[in-house]
N, C-alpha and C. Protein backbone atom coordinates (compact mmCIF):
# COMPACT_ATOMS: atom_id res chain seq x y z
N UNK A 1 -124.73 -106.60 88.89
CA UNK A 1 -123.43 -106.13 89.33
C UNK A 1 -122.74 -107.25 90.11
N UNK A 2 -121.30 -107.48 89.81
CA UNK A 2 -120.41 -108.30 90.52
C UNK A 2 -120.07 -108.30 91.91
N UNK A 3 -120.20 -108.93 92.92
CA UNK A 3 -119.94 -108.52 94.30
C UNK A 3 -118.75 -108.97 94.38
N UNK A 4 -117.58 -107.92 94.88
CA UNK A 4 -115.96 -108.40 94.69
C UNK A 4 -115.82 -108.93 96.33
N UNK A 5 -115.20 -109.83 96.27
CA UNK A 5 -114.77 -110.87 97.79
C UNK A 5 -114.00 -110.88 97.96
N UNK A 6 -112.91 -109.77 97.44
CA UNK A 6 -111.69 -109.69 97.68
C UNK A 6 -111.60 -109.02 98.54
N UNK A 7 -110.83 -109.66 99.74
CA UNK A 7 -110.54 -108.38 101.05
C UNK A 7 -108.79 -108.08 100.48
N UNK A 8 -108.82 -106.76 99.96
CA UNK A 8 -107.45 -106.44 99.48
C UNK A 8 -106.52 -105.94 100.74
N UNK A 9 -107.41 -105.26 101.73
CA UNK A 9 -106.32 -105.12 103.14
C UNK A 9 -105.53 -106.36 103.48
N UNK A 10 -106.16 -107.35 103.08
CA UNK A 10 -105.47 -109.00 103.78
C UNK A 10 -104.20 -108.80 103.09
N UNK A 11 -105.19 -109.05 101.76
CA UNK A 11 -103.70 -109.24 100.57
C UNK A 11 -102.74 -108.39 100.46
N UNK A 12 -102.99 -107.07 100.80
CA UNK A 12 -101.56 -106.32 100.75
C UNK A 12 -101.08 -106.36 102.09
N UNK A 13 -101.49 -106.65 103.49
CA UNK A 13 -100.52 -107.19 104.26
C UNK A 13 -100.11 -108.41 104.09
N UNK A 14 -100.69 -109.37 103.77
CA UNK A 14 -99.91 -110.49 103.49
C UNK A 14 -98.79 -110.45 102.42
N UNK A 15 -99.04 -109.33 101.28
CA UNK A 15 -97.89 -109.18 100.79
C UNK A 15 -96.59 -108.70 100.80
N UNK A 16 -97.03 -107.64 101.99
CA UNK A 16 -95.79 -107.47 102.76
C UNK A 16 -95.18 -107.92 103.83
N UNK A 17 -95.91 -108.63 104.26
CA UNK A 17 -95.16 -109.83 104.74
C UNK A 17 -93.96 -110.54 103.88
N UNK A 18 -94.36 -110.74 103.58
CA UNK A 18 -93.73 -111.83 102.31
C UNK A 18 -92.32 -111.00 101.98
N UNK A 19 -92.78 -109.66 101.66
CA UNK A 19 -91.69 -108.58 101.27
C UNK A 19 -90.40 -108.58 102.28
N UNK A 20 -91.05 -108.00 103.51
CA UNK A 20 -90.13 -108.06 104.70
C UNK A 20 -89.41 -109.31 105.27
N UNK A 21 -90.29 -110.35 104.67
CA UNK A 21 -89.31 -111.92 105.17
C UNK A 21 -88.08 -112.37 104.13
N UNK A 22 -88.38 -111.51 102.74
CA UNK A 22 -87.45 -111.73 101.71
C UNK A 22 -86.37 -110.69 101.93
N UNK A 23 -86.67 -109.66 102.13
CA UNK A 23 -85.51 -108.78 102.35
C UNK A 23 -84.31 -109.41 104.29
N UNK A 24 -85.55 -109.56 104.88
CA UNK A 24 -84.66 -109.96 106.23
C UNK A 24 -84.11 -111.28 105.84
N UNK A 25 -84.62 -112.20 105.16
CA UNK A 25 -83.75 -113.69 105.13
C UNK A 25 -82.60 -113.15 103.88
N UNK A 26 -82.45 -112.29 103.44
CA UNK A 26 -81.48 -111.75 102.18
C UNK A 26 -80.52 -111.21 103.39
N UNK A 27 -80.93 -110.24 104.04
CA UNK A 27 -79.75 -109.58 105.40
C UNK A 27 -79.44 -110.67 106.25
N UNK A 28 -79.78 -111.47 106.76
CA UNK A 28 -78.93 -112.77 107.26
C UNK A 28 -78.34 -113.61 106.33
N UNK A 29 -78.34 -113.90 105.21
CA UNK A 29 -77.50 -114.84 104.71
C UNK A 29 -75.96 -113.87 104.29
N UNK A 30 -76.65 -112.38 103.72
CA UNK A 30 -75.46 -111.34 103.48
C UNK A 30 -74.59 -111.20 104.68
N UNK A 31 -75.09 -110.96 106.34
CA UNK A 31 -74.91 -110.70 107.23
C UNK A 31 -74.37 -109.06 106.89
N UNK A 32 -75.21 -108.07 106.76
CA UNK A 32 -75.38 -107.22 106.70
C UNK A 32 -75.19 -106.28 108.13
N UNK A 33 -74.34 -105.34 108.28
CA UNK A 33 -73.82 -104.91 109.07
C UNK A 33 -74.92 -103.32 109.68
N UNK A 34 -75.30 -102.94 110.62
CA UNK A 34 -76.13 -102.62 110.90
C UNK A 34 -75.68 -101.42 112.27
N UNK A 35 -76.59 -100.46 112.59
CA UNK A 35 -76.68 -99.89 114.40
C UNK A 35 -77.37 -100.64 114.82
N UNK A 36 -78.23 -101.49 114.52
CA UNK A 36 -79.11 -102.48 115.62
C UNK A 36 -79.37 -103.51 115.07
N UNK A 37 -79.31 -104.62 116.01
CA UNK A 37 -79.72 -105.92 115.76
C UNK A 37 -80.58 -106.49 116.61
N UNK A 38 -81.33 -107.63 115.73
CA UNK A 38 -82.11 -107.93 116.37
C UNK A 38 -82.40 -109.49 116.33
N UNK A 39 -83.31 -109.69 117.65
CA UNK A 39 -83.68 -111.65 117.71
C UNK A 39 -85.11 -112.14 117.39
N UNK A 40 -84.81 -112.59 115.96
CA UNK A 40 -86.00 -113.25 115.48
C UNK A 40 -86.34 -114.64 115.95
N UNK A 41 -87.65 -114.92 116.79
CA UNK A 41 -87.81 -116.08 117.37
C UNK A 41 -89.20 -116.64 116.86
N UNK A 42 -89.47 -117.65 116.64
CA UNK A 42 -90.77 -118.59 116.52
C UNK A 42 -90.85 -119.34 117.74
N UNK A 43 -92.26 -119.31 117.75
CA UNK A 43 -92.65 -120.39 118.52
C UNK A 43 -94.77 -120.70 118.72
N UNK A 44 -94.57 -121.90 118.79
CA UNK A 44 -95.95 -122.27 118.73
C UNK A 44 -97.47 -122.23 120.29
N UNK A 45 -98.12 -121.38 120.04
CA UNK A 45 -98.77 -121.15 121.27
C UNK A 45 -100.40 -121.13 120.22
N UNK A 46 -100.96 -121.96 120.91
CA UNK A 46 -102.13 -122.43 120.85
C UNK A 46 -102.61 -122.60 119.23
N UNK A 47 -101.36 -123.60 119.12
CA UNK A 47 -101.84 -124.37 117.34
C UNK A 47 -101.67 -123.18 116.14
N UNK A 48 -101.09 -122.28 116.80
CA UNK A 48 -100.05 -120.76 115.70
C UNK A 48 -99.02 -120.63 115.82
N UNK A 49 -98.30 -120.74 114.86
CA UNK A 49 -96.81 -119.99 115.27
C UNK A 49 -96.85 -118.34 115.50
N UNK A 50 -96.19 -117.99 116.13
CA UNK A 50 -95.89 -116.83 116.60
C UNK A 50 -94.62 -116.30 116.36
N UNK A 51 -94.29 -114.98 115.90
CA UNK A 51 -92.77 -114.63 115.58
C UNK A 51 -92.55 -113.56 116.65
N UNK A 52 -91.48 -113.61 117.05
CA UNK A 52 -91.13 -112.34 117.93
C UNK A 52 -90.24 -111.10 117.70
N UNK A 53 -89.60 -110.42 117.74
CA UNK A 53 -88.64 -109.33 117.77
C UNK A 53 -88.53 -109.10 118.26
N UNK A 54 -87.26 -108.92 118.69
CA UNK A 54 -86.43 -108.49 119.94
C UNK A 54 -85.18 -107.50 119.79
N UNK A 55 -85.47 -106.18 119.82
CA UNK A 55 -83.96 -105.43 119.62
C UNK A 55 -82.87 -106.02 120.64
N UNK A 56 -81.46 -106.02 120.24
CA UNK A 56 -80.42 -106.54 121.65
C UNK A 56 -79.82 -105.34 122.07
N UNK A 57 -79.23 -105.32 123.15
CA UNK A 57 -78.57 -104.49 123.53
C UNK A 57 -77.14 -104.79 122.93
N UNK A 58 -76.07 -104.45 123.29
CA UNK A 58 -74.42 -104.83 123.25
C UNK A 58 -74.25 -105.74 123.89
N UNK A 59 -74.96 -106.24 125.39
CA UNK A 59 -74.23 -107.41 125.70
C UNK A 59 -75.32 -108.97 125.38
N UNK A 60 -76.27 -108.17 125.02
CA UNK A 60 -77.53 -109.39 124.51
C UNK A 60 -76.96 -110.00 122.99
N UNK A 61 -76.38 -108.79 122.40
CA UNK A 61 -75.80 -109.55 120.85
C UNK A 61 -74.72 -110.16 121.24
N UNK A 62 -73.52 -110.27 121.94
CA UNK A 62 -72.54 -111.02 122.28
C UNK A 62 -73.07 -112.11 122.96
N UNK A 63 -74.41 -112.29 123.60
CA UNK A 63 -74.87 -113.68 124.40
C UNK A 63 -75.25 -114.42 123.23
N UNK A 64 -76.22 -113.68 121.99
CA UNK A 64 -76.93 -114.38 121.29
C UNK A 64 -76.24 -115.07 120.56
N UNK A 65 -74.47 -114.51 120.03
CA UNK A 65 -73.62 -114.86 119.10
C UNK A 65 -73.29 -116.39 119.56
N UNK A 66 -72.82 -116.36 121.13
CA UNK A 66 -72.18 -117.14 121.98
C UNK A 66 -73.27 -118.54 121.96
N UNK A 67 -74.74 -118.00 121.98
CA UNK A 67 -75.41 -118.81 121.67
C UNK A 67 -75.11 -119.91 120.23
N UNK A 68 -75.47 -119.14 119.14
CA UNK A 68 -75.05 -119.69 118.01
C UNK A 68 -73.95 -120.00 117.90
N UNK A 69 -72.62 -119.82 118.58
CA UNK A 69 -71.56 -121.01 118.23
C UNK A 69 -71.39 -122.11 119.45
N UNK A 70 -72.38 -122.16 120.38
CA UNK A 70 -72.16 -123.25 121.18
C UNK A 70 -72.92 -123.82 121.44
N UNK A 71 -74.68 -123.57 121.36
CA UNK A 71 -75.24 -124.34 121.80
C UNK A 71 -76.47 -122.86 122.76
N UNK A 72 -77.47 -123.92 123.34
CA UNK A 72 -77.81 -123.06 124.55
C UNK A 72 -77.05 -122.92 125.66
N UNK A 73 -75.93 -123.85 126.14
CA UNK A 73 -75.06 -123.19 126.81
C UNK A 73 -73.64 -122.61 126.66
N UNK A 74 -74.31 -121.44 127.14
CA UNK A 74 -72.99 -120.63 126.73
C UNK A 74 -72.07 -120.49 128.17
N UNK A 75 -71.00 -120.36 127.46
CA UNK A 75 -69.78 -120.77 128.23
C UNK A 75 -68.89 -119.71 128.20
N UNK A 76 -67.70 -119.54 129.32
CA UNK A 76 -66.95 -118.71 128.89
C UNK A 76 -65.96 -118.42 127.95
N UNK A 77 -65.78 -119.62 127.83
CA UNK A 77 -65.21 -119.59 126.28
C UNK A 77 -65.96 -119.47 125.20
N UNK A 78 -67.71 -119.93 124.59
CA UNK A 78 -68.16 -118.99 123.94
C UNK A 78 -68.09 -117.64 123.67
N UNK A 79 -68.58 -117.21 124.95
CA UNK A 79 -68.45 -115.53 125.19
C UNK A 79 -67.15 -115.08 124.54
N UNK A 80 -66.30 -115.33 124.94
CA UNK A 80 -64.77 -115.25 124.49
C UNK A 80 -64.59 -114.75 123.11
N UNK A 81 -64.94 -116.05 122.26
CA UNK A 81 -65.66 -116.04 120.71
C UNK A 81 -66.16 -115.11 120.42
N UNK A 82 -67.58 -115.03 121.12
CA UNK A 82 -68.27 -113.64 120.48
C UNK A 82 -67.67 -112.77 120.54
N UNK A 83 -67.05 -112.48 121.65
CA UNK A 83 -66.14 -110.89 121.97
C UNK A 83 -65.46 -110.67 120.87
N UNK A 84 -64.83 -111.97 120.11
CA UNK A 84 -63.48 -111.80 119.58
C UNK A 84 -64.12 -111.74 117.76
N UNK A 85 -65.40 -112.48 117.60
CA UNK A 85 -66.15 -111.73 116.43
C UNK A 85 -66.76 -110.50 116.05
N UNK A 86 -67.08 -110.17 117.71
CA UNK A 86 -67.17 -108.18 117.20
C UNK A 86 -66.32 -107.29 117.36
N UNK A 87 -65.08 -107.78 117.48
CA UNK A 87 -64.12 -106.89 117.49
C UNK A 87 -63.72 -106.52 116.21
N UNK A 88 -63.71 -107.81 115.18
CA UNK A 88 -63.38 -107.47 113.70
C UNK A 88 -64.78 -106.77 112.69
């Protein structure tokens, strides 16, 4: 008899992985309109990357926006910006 070495729990989370990173990198390039948003972060801690999630509040998505059109510092005229992108 064949001894199977397949650990299939791996493989079907790893495949949904895969699933959920294709559908979320498809909703950011669409920019898909939503009740909640959220902050996807990487970062490397002890030779792994690590991903995070972060739901925002209302004024955390207007910081994060302000972020992405200026830089890490955000300014009041960033802010400004963001305000004036979630209004439309």
């Amino acid at each position: 008899m064949t001894i199977d070495h397949i650990r299939y729990d791996i493989l079907a989370q790893e495949a949904l992985r895969g699933v959920v990173r294709t559908v979320l990198a498809d909703a950011a390039k669409r920019g898909l309109l939503g009740d909640h948003h959220f902050k996807i972060s990487k970062h490397v801690a002890s030779g792994r990357t690590r991903t995070a999630i972060t739901m925002l509040s209302d004024d955390d998505r207007t910081r994060e926006i302000a972020r992405m059109l200026g830089g890490e510092k955000i300014t009041r005229v960033t802010l400004e910006h963001a305000r004036e992108l979630l209004k439309k």
